[in-house]
Protein backbone atom coordinates (compact mmCIF):
# COMPACT_ATOMS: atom_id res chain seq x y z
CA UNK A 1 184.88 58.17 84.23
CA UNK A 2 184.19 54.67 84.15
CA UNK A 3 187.46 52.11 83.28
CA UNK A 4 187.16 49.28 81.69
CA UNK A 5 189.64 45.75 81.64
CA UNK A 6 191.85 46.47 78.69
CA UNK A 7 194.21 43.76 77.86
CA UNK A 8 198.00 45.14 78.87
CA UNK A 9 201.38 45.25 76.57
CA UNK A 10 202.51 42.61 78.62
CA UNK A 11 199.88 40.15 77.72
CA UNK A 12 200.64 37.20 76.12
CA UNK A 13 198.76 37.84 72.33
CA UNK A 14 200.36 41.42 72.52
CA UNK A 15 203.92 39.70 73.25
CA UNK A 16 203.73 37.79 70.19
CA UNK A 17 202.30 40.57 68.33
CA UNK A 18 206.21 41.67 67.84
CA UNK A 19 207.46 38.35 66.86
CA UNK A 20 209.20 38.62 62.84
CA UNK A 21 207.66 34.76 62.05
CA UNK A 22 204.98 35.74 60.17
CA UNK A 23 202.47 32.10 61.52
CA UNK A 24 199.22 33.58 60.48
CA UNK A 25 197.26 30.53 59.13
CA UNK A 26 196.51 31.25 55.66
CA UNK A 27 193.09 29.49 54.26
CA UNK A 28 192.68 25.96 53.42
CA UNK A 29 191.81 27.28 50.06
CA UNK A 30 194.86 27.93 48.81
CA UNK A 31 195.94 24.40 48.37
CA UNK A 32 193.34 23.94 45.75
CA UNK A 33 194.53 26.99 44.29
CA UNK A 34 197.96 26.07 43.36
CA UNK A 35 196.71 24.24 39.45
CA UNK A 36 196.52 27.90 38.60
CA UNK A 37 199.89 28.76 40.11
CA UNK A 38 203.36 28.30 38.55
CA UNK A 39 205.82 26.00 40.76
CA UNK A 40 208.73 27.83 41.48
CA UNK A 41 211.97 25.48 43.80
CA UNK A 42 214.33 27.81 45.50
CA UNK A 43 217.47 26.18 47.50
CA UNK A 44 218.27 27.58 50.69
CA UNK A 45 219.91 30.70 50.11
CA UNK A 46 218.68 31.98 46.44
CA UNK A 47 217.21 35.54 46.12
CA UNK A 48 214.11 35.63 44.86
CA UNK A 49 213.77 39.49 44.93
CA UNK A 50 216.35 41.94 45.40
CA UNK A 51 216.13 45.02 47.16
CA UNK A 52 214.44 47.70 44.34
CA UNK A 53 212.71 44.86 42.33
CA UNK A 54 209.41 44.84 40.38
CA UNK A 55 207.16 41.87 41.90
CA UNK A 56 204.51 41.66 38.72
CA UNK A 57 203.46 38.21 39.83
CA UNK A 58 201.27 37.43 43.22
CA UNK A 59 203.06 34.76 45.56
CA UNK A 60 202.28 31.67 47.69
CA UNK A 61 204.63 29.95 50.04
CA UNK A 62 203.50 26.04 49.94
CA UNK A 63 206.20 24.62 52.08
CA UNK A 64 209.69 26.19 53.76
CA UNK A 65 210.93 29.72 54.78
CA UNK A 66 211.32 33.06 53.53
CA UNK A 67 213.05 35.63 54.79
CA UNK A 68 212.67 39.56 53.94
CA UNK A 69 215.29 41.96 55.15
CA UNK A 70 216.62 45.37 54.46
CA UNK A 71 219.99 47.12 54.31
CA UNK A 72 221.11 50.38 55.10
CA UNK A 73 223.62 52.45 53.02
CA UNK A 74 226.44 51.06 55.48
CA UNK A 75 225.11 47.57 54.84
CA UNK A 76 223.86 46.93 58.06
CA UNK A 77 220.34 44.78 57.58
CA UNK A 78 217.12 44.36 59.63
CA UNK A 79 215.19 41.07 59.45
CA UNK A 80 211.64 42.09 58.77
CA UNK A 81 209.97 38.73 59.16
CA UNK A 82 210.34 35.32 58.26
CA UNK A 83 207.38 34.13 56.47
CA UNK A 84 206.02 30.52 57.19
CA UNK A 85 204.38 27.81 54.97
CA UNK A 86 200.87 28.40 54.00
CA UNK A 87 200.94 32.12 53.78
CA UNK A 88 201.14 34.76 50.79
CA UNK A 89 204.12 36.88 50.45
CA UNK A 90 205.26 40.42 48.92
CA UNK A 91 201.29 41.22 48.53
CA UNK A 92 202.56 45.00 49.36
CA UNK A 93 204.67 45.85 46.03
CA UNK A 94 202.69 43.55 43.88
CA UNK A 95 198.59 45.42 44.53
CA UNK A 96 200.81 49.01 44.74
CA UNK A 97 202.58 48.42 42.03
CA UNK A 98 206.06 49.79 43.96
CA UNK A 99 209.70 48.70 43.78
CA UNK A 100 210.15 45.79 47.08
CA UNK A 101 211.47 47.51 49.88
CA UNK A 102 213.49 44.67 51.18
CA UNK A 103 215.49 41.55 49.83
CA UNK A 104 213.53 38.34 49.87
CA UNK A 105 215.34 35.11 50.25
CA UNK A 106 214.58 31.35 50.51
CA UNK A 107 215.75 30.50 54.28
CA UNK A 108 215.18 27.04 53.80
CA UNK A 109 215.26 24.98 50.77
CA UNK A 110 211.35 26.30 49.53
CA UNK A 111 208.13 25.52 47.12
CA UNK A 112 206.85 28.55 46.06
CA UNK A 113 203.87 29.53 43.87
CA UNK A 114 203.59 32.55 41.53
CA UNK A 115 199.97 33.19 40.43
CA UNK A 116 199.64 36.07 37.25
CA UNK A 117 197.83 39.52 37.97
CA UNK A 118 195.24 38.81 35.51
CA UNK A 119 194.42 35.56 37.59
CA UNK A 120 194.39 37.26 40.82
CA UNK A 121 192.30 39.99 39.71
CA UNK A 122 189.73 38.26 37.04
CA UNK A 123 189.59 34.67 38.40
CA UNK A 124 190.74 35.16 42.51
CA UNK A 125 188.87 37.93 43.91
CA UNK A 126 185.29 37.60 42.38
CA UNK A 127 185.38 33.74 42.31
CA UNK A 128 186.92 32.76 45.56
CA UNK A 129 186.13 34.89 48.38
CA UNK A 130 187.85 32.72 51.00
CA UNK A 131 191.16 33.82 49.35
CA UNK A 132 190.06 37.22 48.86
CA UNK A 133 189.58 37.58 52.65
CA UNK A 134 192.85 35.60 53.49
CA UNK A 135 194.53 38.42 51.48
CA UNK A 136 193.13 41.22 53.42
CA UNK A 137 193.63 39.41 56.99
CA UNK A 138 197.13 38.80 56.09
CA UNK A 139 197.93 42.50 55.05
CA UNK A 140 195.98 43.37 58.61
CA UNK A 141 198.02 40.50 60.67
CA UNK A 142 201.51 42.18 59.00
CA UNK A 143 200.87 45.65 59.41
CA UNK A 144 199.98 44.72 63.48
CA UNK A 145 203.50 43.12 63.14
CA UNK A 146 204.75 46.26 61.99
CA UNK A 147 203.17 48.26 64.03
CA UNK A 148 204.62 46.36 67.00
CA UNK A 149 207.83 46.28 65.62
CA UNK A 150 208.62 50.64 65.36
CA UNK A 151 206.67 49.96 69.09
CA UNK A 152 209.94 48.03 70.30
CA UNK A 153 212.55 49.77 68.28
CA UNK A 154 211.64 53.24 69.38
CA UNK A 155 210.02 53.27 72.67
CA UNK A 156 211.87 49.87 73.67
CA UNK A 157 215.59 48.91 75.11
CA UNK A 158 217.34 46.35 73.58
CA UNK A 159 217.02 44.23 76.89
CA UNK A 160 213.13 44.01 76.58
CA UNK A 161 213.46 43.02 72.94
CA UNK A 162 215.71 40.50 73.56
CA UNK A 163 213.42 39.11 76.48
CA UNK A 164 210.33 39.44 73.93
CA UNK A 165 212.17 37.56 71.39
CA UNK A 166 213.15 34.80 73.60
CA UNK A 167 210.04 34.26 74.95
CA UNK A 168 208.09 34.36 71.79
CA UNK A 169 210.88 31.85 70.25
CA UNK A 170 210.17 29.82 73.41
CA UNK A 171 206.86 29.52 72.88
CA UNK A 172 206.31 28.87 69.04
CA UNK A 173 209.70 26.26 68.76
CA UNK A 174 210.52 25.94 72.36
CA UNK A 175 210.02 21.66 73.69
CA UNK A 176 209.16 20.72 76.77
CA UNK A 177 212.32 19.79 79.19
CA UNK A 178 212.81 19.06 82.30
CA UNK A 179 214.31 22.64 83.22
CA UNK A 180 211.65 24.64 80.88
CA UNK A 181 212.01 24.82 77.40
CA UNK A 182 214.45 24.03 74.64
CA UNK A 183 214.74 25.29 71.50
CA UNK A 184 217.62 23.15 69.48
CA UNK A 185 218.53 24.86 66.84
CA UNK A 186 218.37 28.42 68.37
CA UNK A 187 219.48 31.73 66.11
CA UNK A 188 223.17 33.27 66.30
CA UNK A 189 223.75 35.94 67.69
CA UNK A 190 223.86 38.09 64.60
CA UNK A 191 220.71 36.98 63.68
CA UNK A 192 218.99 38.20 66.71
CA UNK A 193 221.26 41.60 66.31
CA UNK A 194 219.63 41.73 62.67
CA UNK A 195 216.12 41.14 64.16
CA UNK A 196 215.52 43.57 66.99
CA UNK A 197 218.12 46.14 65.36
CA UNK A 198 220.74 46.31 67.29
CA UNK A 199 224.53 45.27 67.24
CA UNK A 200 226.02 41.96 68.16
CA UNK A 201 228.29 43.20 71.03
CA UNK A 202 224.83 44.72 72.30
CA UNK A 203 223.47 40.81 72.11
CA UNK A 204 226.31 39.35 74.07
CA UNK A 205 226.21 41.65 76.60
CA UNK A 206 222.21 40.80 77.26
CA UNK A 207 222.85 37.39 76.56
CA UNK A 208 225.88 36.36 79.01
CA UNK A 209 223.63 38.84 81.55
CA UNK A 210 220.73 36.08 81.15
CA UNK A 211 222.88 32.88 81.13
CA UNK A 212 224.36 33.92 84.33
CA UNK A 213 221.29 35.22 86.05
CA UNK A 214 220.24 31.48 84.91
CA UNK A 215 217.25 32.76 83.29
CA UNK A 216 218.50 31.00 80.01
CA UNK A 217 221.00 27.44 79.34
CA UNK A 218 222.95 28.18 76.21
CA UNK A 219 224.67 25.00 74.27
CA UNK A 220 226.15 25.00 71.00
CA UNK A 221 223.01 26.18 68.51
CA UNK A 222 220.77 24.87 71.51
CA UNK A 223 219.11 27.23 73.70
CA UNK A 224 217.21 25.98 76.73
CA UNK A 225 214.73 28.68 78.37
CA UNK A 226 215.07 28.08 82.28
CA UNK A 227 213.03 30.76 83.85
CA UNK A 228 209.99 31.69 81.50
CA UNK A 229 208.08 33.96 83.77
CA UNK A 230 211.42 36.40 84.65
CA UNK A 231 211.43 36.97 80.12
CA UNK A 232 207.88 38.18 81.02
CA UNK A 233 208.67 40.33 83.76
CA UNK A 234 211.40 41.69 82.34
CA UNK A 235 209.39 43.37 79.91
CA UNK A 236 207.45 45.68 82.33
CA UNK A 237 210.50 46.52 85.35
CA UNK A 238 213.65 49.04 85.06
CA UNK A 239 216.79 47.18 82.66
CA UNK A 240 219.17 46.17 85.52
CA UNK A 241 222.79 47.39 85.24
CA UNK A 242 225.22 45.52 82.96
């Protein structure tokens, strides 16, 4: 039987694949969009869905953060994603007509645009097919996230997903230093328990391990990535021994 080149799981486009910021580049089209939208400000911090929720409108995120997150019954929480400016949010309950699944929260201070189902339906689809296909790339782009993301938690240690995650921080927010990269305003530790689903002692552990293998500088909030490569590496050889 004849192989063929397949790109790996430890490529670089399948290493991002996992990451929870959701960067897809929505269309340009959406910007001329927003005269049909209604302007919705969120401070850092307010819930703009809670967990059970109806979403009857269809939403844009024009500049700032989102985050969506779930919670077990012993209030534990997962971060799902964080969703970045220029992209279209809670799509999933709003064509299904469901309940949200998760919590969504503004993680920065936010503009946010809320567009009516008759508008999206009547006016979006059959008059502006750019935004029509953004729609259906961004559901695609999400549920390759997702699919990613039971990848890691189930067939995954919490070692390699703390390698994936540092590397794909590294790359989308990481500068260029003298020693590698740094990333100055890096998550806490709780945060990174809350993304890859694990618990904080588990983070420390993997985290002291890397800053004093001197794979990673750590700083107040400020993380600086020393050895890029060994994050990559890491992702395909046995866990060592804590």
């Amino acid at each position: 039987m004849a192989t063929t080149n397949k790109p790996g799981i430890f490529d670089d486009k399948f290493i991002k694949a996992a990451s929870p910021w959701v960067v897809h580049n929505g269309a340009e089209c959406w910007k001329n969009l927003l005269v049909h939208g209604q302007q919705i400000i969120l401070p850092e911090g307010r819930v703009l869905f809670a967990v059970g929720s109806p979403v009857p409108n269809f939403y844009y995120l024009h500049r700032g953060e989102i985050m969506m997150k779930s919670f077990n019954q012993e209030g534990r929480q997962k971060i799902i994603w964080y969703i970045e400016e220029g992209n279209i949010f809670a799509e999933v309950p709003f064509f299904c007509g469901i309940p949200t699944f998760f919590e969504i929260v503004a993680n920065r201070p936010s503009e946010v645009y809320k567009f009516s189902r008759e508008f999206i339906f009547n006016e979006l689809i059959p008059n502006y097919p750019q935004a029509a296909i953004d729609i259906i790339k961004t559901l695609s782009y999400k549920a390759s996230v997702l699919a990613m993301q039971i990848h890691e938690i189930v067939l995954s240690t919490p070692y390699k997903r703390i390698c994936r995650l540092f590397y794909i921080i590294g790359h989308l927010y990481g500068e260029p230093h003298d020693e590698g990269l740094l990333i100055r305003k890096m998550l806490t530790q709780q945060e990174i328990a809350d993304i890859i689903g694990v618990h904080r002692v588990t983070v420390n552990k993997i985290v002291n391990y890397l800053h004093n293998k001197g794979v990673i500088k750590i700083s107040g909030r400020s993380l600086l990535i020393t050895d890029l490569p060994y994050l990559v590496r890491a992702m395909s050889e046995l866990d060592p021994i804590f």
